[in-house]
C-alpha atoms as a PDB file:
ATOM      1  CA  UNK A   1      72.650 113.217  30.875  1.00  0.00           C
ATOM      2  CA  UNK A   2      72.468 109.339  31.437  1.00  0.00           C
ATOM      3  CA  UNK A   3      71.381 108.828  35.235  1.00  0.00           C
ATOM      4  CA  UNK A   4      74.060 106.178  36.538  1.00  0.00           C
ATOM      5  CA  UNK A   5      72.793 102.702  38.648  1.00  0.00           C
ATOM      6  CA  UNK A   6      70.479 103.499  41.632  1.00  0.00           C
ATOM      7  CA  UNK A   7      72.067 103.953  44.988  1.00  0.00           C
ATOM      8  CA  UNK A   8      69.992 102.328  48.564  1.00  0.00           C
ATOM      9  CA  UNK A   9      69.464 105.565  50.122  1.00  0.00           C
ATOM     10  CA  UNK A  10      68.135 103.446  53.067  1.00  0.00           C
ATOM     11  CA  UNK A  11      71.498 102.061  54.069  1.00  0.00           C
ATOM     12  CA  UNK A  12      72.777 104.667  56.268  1.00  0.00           C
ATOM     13  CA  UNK A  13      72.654 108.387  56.527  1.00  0.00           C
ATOM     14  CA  UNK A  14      75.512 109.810  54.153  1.00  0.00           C
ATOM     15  CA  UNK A  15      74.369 107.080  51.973  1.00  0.00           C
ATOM     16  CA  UNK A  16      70.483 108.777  52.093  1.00  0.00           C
ATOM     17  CA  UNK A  17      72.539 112.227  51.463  1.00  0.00           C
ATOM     18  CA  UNK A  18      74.717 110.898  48.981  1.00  0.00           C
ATOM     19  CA  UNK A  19      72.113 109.508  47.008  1.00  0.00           C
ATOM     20  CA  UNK A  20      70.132 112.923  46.886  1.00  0.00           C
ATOM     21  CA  UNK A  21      73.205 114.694  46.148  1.00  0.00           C
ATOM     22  CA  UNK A  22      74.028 112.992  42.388  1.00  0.00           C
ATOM     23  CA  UNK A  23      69.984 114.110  42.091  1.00  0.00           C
ATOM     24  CA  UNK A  24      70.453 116.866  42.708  1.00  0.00           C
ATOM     25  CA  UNK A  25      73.962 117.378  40.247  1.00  0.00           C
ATOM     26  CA  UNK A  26      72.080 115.165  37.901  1.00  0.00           C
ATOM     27  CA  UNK A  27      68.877 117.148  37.959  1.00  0.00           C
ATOM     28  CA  UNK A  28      71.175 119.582  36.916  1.00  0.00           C
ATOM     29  CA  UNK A  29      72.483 118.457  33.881  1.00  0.00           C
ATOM     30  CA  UNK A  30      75.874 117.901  35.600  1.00  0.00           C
ATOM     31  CA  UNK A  31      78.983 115.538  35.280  1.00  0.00           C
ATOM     32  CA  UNK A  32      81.393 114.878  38.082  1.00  0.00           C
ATOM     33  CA  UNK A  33      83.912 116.883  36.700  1.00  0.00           C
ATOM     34  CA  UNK A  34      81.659 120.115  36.061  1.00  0.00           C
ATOM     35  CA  UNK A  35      80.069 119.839  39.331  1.00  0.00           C
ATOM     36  CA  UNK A  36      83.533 120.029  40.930  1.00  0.00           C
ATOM     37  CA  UNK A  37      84.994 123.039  38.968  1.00  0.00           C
ATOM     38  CA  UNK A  38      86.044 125.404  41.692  1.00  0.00           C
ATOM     39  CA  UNK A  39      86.904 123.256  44.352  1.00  0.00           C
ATOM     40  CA  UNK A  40      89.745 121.227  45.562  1.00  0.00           C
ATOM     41  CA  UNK A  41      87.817 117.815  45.164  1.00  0.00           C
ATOM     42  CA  UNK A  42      88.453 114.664  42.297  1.00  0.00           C
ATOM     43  CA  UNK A  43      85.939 112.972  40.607  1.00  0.00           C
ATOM     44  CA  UNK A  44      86.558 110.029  42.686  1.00  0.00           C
ATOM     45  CA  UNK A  45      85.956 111.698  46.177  1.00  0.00           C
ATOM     46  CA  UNK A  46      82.653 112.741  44.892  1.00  0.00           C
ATOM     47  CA  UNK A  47      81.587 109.591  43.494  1.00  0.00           C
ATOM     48  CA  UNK A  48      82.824 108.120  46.508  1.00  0.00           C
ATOM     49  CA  UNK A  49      80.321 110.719  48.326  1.00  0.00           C
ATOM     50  CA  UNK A  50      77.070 109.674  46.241  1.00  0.00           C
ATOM     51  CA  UNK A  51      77.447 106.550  47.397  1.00  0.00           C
ATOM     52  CA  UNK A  52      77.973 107.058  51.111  1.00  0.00           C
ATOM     53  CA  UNK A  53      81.227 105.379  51.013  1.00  0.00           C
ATOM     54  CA  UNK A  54      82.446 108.565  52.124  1.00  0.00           C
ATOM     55  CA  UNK A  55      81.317 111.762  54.253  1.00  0.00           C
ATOM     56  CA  UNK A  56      80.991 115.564  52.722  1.00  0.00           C
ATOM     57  CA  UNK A  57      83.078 117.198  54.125  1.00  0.00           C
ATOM     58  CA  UNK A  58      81.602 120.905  54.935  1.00  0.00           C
ATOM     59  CA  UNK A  59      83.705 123.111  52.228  1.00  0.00           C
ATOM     60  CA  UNK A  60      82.382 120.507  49.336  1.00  0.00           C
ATOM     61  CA  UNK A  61      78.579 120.771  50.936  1.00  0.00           C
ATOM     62  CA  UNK A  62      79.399 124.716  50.706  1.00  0.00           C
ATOM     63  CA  UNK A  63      80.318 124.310  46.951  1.00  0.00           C
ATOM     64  CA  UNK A  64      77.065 122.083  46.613  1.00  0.00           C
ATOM     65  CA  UNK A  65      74.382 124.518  47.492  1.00  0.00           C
ATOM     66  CA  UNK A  66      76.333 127.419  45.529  1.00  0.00           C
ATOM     67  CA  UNK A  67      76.596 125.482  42.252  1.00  0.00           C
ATOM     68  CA  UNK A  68      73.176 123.774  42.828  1.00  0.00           C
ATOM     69  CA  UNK A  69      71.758 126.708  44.454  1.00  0.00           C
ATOM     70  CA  UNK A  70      70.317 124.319  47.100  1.00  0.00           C
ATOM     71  CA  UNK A  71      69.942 127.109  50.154  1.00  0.00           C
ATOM     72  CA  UNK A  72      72.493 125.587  52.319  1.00  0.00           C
ATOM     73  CA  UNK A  73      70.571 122.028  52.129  1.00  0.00           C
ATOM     74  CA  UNK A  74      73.668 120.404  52.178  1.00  0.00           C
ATOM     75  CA  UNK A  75      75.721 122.186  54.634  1.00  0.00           C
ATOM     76  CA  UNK A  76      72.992 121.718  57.352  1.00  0.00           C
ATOM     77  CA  UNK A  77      72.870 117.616  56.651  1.00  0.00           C
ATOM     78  CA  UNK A  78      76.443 117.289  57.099  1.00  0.00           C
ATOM     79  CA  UNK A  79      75.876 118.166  60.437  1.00  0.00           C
ATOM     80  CA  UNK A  80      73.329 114.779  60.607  1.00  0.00           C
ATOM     81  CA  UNK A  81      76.013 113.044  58.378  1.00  0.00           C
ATOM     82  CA  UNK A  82      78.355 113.556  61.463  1.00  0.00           C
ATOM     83  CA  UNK A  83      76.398 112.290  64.194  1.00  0.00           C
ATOM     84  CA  UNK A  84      76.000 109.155  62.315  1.00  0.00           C
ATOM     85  CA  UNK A  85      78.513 107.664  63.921  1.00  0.00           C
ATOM     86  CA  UNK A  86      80.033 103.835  63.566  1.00  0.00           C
ATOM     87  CA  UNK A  87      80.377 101.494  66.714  1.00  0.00           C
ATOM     88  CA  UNK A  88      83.761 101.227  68.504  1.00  0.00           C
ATOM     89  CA  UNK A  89      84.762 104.872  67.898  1.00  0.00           C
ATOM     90  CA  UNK A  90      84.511 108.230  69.523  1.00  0.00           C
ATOM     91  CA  UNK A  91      82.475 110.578  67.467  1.00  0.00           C
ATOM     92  CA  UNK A  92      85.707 113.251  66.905  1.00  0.00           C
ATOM     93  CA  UNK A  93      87.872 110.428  65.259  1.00  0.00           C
ATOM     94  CA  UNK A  94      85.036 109.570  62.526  1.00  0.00           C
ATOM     95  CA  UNK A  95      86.799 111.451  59.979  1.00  0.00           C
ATOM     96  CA  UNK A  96      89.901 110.002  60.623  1.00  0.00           C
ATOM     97  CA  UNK A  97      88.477 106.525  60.212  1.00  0.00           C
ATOM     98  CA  UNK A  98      87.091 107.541  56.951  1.00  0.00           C
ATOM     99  CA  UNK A  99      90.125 109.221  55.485  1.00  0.00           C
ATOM    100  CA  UNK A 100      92.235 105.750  56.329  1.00  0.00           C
ATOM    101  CA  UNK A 101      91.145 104.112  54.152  1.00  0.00           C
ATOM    102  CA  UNK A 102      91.177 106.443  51.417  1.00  0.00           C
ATOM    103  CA  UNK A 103      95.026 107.939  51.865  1.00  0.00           C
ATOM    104  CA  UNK A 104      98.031 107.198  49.799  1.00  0.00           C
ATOM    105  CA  UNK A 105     100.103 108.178  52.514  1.00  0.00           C
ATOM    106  CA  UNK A 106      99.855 107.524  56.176  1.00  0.00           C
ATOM    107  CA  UNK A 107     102.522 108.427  58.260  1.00  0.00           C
ATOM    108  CA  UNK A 108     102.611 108.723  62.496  1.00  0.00           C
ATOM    109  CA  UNK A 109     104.331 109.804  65.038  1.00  0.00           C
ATOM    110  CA  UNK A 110     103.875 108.035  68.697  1.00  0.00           C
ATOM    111  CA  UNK A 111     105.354 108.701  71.696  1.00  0.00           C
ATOM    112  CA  UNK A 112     102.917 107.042  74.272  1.00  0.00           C
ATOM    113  CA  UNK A 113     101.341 104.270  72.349  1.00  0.00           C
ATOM    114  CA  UNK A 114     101.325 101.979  69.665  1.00  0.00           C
ATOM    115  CA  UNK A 115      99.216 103.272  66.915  1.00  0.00           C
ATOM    116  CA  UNK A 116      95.513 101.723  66.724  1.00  0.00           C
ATOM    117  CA  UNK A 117      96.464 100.186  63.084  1.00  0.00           C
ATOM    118  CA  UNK A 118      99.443  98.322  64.649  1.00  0.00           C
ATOM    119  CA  UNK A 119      97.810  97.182  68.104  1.00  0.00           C
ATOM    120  CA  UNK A 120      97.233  93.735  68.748  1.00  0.00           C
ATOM    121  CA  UNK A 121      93.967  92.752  71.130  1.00  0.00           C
ATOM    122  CA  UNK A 122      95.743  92.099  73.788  1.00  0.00           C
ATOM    123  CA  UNK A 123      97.584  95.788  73.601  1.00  0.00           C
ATOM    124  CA  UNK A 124      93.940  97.837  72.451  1.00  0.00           C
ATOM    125  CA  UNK A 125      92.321  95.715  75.442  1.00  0.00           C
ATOM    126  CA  UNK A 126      94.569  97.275  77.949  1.00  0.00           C
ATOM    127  CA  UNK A 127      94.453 100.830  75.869  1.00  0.00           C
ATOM    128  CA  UNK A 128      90.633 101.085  76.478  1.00  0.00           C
ATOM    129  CA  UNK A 129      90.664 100.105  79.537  1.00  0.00           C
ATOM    130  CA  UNK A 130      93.225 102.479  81.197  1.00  0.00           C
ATOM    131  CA  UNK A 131      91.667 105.397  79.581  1.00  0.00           C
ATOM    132  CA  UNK A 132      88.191 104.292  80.183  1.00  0.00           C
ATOM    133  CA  UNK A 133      88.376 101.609  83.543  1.00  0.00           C
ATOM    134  CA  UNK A 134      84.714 102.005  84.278  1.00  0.00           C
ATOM    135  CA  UNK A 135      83.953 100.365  80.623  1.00  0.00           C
ATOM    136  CA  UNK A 136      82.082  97.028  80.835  1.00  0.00           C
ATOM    137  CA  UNK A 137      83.522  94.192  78.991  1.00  0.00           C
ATOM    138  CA  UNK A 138      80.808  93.929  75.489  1.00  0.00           C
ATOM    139  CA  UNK A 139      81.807  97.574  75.454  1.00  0.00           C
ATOM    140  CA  UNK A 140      85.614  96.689  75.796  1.00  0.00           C
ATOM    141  CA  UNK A 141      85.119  93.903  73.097  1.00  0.00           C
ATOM    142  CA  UNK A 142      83.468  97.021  70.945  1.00  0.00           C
ATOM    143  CA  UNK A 143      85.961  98.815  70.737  1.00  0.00           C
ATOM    144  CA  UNK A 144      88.525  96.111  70.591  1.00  0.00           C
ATOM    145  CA  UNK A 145      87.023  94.866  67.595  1.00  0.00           C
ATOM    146  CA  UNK A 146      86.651  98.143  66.144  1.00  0.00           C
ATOM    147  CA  UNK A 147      90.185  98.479  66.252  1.00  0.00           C
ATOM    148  CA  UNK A 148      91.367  95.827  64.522  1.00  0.00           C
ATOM    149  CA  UNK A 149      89.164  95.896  61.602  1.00  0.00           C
ATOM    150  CA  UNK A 150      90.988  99.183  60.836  1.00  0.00           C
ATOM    151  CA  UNK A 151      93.952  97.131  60.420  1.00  0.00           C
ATOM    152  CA  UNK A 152      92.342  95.488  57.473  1.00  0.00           C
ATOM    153  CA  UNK A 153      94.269  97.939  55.120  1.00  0.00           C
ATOM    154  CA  UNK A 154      97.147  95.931  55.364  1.00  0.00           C
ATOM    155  CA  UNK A 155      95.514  93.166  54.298  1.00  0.00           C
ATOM    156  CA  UNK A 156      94.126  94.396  50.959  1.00  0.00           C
ATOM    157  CA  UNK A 157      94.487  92.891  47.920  1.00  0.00           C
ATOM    158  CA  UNK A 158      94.968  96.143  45.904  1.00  0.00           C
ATOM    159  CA  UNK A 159      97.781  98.514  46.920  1.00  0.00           C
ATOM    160  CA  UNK A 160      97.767  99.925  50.744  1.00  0.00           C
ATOM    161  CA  UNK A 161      98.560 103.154  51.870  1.00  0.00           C
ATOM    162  CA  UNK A 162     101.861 103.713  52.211  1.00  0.00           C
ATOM    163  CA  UNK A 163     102.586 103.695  55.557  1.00  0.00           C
ATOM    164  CA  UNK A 164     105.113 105.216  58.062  1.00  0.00           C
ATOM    165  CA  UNK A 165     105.387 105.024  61.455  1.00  0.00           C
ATOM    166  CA  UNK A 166     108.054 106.375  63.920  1.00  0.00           C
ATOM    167  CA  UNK A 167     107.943 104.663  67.668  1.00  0.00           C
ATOM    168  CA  UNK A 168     109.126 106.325  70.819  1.00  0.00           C
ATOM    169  CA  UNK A 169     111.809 103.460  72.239  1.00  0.00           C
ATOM    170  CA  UNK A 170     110.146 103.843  75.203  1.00  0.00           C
ATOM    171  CA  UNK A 171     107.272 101.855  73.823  1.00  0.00           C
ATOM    172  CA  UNK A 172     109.417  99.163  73.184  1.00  0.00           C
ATOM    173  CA  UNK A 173     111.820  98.945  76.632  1.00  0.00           C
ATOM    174  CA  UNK A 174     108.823  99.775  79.069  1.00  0.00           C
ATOM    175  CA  UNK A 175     106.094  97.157  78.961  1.00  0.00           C
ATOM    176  CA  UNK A 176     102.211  97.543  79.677  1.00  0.00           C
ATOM    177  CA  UNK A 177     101.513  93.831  78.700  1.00  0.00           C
ATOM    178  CA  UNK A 178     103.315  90.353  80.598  1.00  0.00           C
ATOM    179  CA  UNK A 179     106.573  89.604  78.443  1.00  0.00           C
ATOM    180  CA  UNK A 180     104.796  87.439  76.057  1.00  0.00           C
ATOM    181  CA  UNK A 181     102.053  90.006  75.324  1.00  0.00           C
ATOM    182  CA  UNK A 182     104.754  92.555  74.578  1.00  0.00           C
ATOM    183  CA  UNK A 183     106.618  89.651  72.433  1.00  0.00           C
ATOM    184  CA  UNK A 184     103.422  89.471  70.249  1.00  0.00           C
ATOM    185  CA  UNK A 185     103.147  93.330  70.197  1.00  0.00           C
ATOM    186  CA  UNK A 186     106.400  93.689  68.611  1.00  0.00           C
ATOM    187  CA  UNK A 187     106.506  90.967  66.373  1.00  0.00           C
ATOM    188  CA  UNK A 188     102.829  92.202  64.686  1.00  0.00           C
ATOM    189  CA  UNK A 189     105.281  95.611  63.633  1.00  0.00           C
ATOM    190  CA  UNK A 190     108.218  92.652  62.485  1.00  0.00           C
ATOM    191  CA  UNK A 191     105.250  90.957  60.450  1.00  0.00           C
ATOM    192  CA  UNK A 192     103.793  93.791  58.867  1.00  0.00           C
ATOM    193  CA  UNK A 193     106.921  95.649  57.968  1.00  0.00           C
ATOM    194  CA  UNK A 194     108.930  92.183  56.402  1.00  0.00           C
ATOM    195  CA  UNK A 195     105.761  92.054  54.126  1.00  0.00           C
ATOM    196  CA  UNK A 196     106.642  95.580  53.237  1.00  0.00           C
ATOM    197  CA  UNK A 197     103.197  96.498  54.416  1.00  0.00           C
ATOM    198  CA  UNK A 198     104.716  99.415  56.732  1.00  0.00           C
ATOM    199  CA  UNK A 199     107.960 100.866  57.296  1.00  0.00           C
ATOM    200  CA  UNK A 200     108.986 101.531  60.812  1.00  0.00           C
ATOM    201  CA  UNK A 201     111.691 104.035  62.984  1.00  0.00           C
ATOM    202  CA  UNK A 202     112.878 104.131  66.296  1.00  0.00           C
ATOM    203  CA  UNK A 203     113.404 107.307  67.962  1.00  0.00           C
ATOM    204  CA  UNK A 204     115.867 106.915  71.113  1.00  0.00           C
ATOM    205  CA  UNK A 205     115.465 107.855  74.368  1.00  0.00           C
ATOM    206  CA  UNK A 206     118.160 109.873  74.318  1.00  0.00           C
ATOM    207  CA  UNK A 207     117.986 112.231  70.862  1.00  0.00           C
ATOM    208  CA  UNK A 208     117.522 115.508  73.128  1.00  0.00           C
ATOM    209  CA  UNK A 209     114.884 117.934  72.152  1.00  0.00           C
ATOM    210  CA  UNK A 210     112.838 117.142  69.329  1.00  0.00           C
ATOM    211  CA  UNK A 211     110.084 118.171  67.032  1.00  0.00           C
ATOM    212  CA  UNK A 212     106.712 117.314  68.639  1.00  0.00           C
ATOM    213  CA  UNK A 213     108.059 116.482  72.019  1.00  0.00           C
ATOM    214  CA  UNK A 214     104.586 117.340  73.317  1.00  0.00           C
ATOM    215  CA  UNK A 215     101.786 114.956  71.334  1.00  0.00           C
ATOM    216  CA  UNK A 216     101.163 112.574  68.687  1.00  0.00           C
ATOM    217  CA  UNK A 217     101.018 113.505  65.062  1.00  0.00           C
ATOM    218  CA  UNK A 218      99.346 111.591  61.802  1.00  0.00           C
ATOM    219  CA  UNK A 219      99.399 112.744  58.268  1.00  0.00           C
ATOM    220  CA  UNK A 220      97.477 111.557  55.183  1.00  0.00           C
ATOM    221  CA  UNK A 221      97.629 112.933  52.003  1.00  0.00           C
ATOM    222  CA  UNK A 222      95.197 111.711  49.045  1.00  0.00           C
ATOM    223  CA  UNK A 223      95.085 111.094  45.367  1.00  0.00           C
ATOM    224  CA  UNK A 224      92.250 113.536  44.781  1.00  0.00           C
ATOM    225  CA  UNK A 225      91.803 115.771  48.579  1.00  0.00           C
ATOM    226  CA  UNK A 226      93.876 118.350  49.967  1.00  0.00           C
ATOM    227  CA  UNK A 227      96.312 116.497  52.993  1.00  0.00           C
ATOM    228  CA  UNK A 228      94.724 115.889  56.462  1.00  0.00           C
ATOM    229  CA  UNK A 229      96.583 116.111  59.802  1.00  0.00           C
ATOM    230  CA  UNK A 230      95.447 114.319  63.231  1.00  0.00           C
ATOM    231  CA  UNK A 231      96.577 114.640  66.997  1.00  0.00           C
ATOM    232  CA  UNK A 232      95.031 113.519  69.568  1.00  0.00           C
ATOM    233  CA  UNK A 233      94.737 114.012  73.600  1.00  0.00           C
ATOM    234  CA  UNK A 234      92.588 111.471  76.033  1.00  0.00           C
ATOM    235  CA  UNK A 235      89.134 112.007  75.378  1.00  0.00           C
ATOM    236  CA  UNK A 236      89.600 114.359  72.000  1.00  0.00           C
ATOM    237  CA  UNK A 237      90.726 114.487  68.987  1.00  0.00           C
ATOM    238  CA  UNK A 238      91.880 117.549  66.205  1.00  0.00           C
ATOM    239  CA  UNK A 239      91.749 117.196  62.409  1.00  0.00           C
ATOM    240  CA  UNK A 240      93.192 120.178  60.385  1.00  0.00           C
ATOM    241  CA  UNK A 241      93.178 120.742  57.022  1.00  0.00           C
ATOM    242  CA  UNK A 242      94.309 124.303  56.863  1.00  0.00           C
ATOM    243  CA  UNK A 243      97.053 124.074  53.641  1.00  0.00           C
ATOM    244  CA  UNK A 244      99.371 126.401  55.532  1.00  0.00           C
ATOM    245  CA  UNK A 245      99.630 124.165  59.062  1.00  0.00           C
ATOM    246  CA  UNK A 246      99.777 121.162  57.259  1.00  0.00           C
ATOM    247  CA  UNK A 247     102.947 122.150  55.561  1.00  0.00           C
ATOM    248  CA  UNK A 248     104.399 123.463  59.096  1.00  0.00           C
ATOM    249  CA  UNK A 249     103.455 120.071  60.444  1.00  0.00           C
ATOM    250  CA  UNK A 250     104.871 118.092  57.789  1.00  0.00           C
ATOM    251  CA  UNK A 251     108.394 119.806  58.037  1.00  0.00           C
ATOM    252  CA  UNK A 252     108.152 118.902  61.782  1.00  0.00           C
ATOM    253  CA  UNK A 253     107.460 115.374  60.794  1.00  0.00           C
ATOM    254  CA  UNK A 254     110.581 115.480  58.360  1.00  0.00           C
ATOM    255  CA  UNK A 255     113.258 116.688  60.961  1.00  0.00           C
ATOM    256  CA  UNK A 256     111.376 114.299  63.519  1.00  0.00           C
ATOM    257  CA  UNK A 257     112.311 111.366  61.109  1.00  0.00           C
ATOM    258  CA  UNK A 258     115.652 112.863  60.594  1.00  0.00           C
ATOM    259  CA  UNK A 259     116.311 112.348  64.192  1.00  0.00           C
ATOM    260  CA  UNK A 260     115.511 108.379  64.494  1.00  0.00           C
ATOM    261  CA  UNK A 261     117.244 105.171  64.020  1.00  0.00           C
ATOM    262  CA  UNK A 262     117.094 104.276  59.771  1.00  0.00           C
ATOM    263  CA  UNK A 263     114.599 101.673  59.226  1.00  0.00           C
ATOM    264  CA  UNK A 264     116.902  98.957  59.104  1.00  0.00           C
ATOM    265  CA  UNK A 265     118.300  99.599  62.463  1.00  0.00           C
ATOM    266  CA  UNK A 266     114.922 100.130  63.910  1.00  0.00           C
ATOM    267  CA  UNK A 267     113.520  97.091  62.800  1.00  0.00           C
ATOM    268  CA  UNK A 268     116.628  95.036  63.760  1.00  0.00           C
ATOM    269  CA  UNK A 269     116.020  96.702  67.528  1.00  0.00           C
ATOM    270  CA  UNK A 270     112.329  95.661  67.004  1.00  0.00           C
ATOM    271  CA  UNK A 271     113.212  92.229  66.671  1.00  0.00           C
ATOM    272  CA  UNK A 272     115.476  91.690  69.172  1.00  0.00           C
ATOM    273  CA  UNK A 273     112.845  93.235  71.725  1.00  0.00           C
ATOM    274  CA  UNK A 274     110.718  90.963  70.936  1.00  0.00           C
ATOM    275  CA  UNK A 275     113.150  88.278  71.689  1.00  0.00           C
ATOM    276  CA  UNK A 276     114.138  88.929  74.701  1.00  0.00           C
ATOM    277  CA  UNK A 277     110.774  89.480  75.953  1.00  0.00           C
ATOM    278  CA  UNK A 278     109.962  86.145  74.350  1.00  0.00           C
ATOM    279  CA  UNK A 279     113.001  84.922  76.992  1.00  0.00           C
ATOM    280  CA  UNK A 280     111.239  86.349  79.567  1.00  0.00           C
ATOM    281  CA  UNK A 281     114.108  89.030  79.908  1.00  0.00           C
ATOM    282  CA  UNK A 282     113.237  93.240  79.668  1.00  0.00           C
ATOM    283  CA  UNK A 283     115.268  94.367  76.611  1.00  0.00           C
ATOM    284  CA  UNK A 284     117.850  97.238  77.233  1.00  0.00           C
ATOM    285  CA  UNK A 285     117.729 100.495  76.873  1.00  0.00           C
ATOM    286  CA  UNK A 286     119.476 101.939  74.204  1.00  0.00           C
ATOM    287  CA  UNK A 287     122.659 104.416  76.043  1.00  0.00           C
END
């Protein structure tokens, strides 16, 4: 079969895998789509793979050395491919990172903090430095930065993720930043949703119990990989990808969404927080 244009192996380490990978399928005699009979995968993750633009993941590495009968080559470098980790970012939320910007879907749940893709500096400066106070300031700036490249999705010129985010109020009534950090906080989430980049919900103080009362929750789903979920604690992180909990936590996120303000009305509360903060004035609680 026609070999396709080379790939820099030298550029980073799942590129160097990547690149030995299509040899390998190529070597073969092997197209995308043969390669991948048997697994969950599309064309386009793989491709994406060879050229490093994403990480194996371990079942497809599995699938690798069976079809290519490579002796578990491939499942022992995706343990190298992990370690290769990008500035600005703890190691467990690499594959979260990654899977951003490859979702159709998006959608989180936050009931301590504003989400990393809708932080301002100002907000991820005060983030990183609660959780880690002992951090020195080019290491603050790090991870600052690192931050709000991730927000770059939004800013694509091709279509974004489709994104969904539902806010504890408490985020928005009880400030971490002076008034006119909060202000600019709050207006980032007006900006982004009125250029229908995200769509926002307010869950009040006072719904009662409620699905995922005790952590954070994020869900992607993909055009050609089985759905993802994330949650998170301080200093770790836990991706699943079992089919089965996925589904439980996706009816969670359902009757969680159920439970808040519509969009409109949450985005109308948004904005007047933001006012009154603007005025120098703490915005009420909702009763």
């Amino acid at each position: 079969m026609a070999r396709g244009k080379d790939i820099d192996g030298s550029v980073s380490v799942p590129t160097f895998y990547g690149k030995e990978l299509r040899w390998k399928r190529e070597a073969a005699g092997m197209s995308l789509e043969t390669f991948l009979e048997g697994s969950f995968y599309g064309k386009t993750y793989l491709s994406d793979i060879e050229h490093g633009e994403r990480r194996m993941p371990v079942e497809l590495a599995r699938h690798a050395d069976r079809v290519l009968g490579t002796d578990g080559f491939f499942e022992r470098r995706c343990e190298d491919v992990r370690k290769a980790r990008r500035g600005g970012h703890a190691a467990y939320f690499e594959k979260v990172l990654e899977a951003e910007r490859h979702a159709t879907t998006i959608e989180e749940w936050c009931p301590m903090l504003f989400p990393g893709l809708l932080q301002t500096p100002a907000y991820a400066r005060v983030v990183v430095l609660a959780a880690v106070p002992t951090c020195l300031d080019d290491a603050v700036e790090e991870r600052v930065s690192a931050r709000m490249a991730r927000a770059d999705l939004f800013e694509a010129d091709h279509d974004t993720p489709e994104y969904w985010v539902i806010l504890h109020e408490s985020l928005i009534t009880d400030s971490v930043l002076p008034p006119e950090g909060m202000a600019e906080q709050l207006e980032r989430i007006v900006e982004l949703a009125e250029r229908r980049r995200i769509t926002s919900q307010v869950l009040p103080r006072n719904c009662g119990a409620h699905p995922f009362m005790t952590g954070s929750a994020k869900i992607m789903t993909f055009a050609d990989a089985p759905p993802l979920f994330y949650t998170e604690a301080l200093h770790s992180g836990d991706t699943i990808d079992d089919p089965a909990l996925v589904r439980a936590y996706r009816r969670s996120y359902d009757r969680l969404r159920a439970a808040a303000l519509s969009p409109v009305a949450s985005l109308d509360l948004i904005k007047a927080a933001a006012g009154d903060y603007r005025n120098g004035h703490r915005p009420d609680r909702l009763e």
